[in-house]
C-alpha atoms as a PDB file:
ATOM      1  CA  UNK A   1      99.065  79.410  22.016  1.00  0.00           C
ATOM      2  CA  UNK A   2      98.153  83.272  20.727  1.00  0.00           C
ATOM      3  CA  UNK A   3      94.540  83.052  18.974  1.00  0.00           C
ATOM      4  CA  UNK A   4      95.306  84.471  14.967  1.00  0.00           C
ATOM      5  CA  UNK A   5      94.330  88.147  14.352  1.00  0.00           C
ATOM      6  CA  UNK A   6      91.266  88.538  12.528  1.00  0.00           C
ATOM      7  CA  UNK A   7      92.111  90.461   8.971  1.00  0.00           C
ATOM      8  CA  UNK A   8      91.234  94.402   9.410  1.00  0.00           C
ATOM      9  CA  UNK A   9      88.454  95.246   7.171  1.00  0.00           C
ATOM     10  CA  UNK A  10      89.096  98.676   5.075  1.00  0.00           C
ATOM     11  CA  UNK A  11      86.113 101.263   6.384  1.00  0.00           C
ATOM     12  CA  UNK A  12      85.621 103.487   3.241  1.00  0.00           C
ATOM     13  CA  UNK A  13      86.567 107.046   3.766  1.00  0.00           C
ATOM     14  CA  UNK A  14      83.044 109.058   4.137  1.00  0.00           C
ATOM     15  CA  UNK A  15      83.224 112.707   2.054  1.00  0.00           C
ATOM     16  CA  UNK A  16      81.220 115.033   3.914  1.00  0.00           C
ATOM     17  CA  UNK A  17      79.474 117.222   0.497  1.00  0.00           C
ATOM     18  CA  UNK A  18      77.856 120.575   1.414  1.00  0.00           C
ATOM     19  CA  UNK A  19      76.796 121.210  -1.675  1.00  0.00           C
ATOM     20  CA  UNK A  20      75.143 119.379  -4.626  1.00  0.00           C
ATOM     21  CA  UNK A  21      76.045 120.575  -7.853  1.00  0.00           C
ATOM     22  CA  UNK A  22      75.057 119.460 -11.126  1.00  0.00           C
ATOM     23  CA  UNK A  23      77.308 118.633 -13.874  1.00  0.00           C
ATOM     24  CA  UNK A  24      74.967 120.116 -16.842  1.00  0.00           C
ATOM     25  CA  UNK A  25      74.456 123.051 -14.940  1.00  0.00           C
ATOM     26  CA  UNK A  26      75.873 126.215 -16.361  1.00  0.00           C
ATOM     27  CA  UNK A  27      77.601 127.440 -13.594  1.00  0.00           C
ATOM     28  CA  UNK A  28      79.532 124.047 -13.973  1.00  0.00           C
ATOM     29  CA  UNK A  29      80.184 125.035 -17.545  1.00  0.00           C
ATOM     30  CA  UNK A  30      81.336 128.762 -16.526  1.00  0.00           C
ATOM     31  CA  UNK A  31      83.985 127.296 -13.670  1.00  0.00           C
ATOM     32  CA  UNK A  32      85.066 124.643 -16.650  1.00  0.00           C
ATOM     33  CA  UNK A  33      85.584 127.595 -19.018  1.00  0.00           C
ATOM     34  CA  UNK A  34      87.274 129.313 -16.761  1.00  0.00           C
ATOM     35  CA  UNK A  35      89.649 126.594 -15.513  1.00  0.00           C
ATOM     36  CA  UNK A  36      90.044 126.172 -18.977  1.00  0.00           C
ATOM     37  CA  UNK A  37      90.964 130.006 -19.258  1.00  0.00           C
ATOM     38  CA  UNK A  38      93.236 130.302 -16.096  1.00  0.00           C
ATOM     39  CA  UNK A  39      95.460 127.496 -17.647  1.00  0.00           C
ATOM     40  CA  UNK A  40      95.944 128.577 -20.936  1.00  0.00           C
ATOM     41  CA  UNK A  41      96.636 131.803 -19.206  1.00  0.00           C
ATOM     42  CA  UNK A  42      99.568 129.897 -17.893  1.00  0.00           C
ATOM     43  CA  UNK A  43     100.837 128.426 -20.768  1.00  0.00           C
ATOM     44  CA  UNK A  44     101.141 131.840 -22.328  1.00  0.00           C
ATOM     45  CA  UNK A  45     102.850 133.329 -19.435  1.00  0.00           C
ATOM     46  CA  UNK A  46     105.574 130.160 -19.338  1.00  0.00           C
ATOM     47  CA  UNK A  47     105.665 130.596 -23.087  1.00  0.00           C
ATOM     48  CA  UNK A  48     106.718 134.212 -22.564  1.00  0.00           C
ATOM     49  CA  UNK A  49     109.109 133.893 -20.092  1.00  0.00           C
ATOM     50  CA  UNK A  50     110.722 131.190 -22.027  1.00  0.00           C
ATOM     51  CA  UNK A  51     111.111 134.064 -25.123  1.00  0.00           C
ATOM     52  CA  UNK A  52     112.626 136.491 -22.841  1.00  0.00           C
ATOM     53  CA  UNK A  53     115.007 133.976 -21.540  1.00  0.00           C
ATOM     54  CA  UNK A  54     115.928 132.854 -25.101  1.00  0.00           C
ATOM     55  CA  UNK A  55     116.090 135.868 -26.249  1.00  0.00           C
ATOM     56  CA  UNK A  56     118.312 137.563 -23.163  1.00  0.00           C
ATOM     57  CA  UNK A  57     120.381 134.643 -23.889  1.00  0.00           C
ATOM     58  CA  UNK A  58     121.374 135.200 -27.476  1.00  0.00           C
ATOM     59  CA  UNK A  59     121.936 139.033 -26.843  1.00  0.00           C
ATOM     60  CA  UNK A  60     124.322 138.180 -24.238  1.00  0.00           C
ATOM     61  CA  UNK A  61     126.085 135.695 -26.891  1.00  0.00           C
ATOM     62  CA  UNK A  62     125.968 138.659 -29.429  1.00  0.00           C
ATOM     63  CA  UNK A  63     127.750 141.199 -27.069  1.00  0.00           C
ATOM     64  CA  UNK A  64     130.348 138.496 -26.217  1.00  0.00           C
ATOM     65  CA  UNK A  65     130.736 138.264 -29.932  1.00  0.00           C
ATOM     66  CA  UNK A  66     131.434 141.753 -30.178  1.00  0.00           C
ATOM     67  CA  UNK A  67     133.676 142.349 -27.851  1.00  0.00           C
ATOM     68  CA  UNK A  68     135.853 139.239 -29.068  1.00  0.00           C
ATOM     69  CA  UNK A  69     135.910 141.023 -32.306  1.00  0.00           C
ATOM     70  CA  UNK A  70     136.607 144.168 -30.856  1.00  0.00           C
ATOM     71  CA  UNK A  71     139.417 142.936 -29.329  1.00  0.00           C
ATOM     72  CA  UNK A  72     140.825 141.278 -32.396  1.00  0.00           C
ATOM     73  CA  UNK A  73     140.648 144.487 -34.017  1.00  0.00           C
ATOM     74  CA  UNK A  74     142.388 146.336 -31.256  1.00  0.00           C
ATOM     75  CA  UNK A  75     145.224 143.280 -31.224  1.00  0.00           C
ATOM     76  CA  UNK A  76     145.361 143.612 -35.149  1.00  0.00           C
ATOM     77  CA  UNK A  77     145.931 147.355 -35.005  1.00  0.00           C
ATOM     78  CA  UNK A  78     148.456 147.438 -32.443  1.00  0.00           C
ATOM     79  CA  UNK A  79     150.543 145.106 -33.986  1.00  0.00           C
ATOM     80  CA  UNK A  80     150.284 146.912 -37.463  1.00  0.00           C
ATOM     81  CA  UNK A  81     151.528 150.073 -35.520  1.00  0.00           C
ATOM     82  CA  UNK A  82     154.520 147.833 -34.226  1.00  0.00           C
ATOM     83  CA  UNK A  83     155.097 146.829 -37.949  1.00  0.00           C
ATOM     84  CA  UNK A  84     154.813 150.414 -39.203  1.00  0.00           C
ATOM     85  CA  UNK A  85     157.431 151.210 -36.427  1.00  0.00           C
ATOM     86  CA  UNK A  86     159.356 148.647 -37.137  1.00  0.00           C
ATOM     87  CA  UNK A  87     159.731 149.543 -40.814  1.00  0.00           C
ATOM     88  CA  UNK A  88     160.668 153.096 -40.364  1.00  0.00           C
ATOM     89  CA  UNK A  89     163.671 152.281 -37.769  1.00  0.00           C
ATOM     90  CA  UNK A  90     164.749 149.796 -40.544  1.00  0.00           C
ATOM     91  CA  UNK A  91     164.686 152.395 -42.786  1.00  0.00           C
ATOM     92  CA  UNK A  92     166.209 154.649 -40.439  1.00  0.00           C
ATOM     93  CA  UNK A  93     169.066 151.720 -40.201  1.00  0.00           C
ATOM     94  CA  UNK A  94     169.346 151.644 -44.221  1.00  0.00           C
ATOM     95  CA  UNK A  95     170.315 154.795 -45.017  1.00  0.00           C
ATOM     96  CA  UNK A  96     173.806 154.400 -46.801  1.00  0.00           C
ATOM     97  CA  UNK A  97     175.654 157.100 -47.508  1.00  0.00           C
ATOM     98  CA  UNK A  98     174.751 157.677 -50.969  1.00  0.00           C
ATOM     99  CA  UNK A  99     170.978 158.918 -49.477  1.00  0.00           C
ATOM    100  CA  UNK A 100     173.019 161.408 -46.850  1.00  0.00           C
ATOM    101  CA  UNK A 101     173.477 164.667 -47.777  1.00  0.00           C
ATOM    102  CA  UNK A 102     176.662 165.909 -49.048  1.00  0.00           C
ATOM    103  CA  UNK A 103     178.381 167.769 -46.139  1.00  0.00           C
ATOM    104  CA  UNK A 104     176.977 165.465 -43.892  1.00  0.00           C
ATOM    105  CA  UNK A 105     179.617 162.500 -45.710  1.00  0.00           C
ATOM    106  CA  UNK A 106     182.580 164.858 -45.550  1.00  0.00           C
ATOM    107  CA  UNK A 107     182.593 165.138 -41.627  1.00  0.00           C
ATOM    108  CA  UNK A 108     184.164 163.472 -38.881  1.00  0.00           C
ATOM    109  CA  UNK A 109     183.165 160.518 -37.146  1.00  0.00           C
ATOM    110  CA  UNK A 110     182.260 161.802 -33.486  1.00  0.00           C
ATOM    111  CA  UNK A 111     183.554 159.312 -30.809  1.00  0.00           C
ATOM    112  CA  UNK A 112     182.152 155.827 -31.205  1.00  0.00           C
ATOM    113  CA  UNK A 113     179.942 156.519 -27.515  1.00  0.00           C
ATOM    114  CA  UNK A 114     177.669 159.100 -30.004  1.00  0.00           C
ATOM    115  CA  UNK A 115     175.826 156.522 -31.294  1.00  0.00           C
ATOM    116  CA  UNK A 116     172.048 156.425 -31.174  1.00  0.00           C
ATOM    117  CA  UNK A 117     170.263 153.521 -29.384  1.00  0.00           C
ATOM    118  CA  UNK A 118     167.201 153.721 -31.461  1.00  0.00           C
ATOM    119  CA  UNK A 119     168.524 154.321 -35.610  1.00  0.00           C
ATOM    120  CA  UNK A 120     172.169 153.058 -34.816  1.00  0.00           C
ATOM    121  CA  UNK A 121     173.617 155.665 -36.391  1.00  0.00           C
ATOM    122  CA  UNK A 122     176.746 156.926 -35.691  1.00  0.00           C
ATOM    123  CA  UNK A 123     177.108 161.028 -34.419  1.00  0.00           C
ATOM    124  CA  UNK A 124     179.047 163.234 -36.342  1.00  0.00           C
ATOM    125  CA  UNK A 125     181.579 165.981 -34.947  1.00  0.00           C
ATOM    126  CA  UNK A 126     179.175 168.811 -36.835  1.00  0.00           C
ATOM    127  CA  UNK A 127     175.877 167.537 -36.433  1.00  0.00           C
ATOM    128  CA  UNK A 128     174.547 170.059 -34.110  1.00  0.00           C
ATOM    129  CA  UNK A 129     175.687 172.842 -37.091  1.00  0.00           C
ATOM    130  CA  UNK A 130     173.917 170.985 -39.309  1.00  0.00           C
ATOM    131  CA  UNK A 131     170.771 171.203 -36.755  1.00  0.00           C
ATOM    132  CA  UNK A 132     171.024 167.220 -35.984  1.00  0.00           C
ATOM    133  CA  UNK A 133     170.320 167.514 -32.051  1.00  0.00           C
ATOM    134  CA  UNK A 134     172.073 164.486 -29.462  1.00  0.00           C
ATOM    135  CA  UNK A 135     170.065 163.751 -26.011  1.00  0.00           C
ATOM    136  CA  UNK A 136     171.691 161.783 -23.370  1.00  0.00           C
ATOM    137  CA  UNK A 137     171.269 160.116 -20.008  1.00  0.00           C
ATOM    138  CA  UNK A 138     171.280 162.396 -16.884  1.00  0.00           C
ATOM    139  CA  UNK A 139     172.886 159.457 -14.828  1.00  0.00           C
ATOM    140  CA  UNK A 140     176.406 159.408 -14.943  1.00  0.00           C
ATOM    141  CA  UNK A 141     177.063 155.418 -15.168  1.00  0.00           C
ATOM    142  CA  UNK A 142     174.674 155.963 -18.565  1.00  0.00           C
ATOM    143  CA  UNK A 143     176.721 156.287 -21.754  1.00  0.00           C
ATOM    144  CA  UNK A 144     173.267 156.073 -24.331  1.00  0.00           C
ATOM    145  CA  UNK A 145     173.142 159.244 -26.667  1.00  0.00           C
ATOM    146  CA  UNK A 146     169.986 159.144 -29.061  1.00  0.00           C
ATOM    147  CA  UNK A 147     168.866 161.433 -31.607  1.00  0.00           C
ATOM    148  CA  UNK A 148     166.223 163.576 -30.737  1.00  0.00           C
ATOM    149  CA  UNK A 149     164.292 163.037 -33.602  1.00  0.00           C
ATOM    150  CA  UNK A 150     164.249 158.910 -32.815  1.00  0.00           C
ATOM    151  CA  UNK A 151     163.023 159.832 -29.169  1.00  0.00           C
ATOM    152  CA  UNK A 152     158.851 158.986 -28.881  1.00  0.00           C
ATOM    153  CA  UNK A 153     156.765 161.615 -28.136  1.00  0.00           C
ATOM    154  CA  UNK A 154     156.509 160.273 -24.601  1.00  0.00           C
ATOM    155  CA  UNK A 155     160.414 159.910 -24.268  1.00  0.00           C
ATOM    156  CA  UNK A 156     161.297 163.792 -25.481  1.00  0.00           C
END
């Protein structure tokens, strides 16, 4: 039969201290003060960094802000053009014969194919004496005729 292990006694870990120093002493105070120093040193510097972030933060929300609106505004006009558009080529469409001018009513009907494809309107056999000017396709399976005044800028 195995003898029981005596219990390990706990040695106390020895410091070795190479020098003395005593705690009313005032370069004890000046190290305190400045320990005290260095960390409120730190503070400040987490404190500012914690601004900058903050404040980085809400610019960038303010610029996103901006540019939403921005945006809006650029959506809002562009569809305002479209209405404005819209609204003249109804107008355009209106027109009875009452607002046409006189000699204009009294002429022809040109063939059914001179009709414009923006206004609608049906050609006339005198409308180019009258200074009313047709453009067509340049292919030949393309039977559109517009006005030239409907055209776009882009499209003349």
């Amino acid at each position: 039969m195995p003898q029981p292990m005596k219990a390990q006694t706990e040695k106390k870990k020895s410091r070795v201290v190479l020098e003395g120093r005593v705690i009313s002493g005032e370069d004890m105070l000046i190290k305190l003060r400045e320990k005290e120093k260095a960390l409120e040193e730190k503070r400040e510097r987490q404190e500012e960094r914690k601004r900058k972030r903050e404040t980085k933060a809400e610019e960038k929300l303010s610029k996103e802000k901006a540019k939403l609106r921005r945006k809006e505004e650029k959506v809002k006009k562009i569809s305002e053009s479209k209405q404005k558009k819209q609204t003249i080529v109804r107008r355009k469409r209106v027109t009875t014969d009452e607002e046409r001018p006189q000699n204009e009513r009294q002429s022809r009907l040109a063939s059914p194919i001179y009709t414009c494809g923006v206004c609608s309107v049906r050609g006339r056999v005198d409308d180019e004496a009258h200074g009313i000017e047709w453009v067509g396709c340049d292919e030949d399976m393309c039977l559109t005729w517009y006005h030239f005044e409907c055209l776009s800028s882009e499209e003349k």
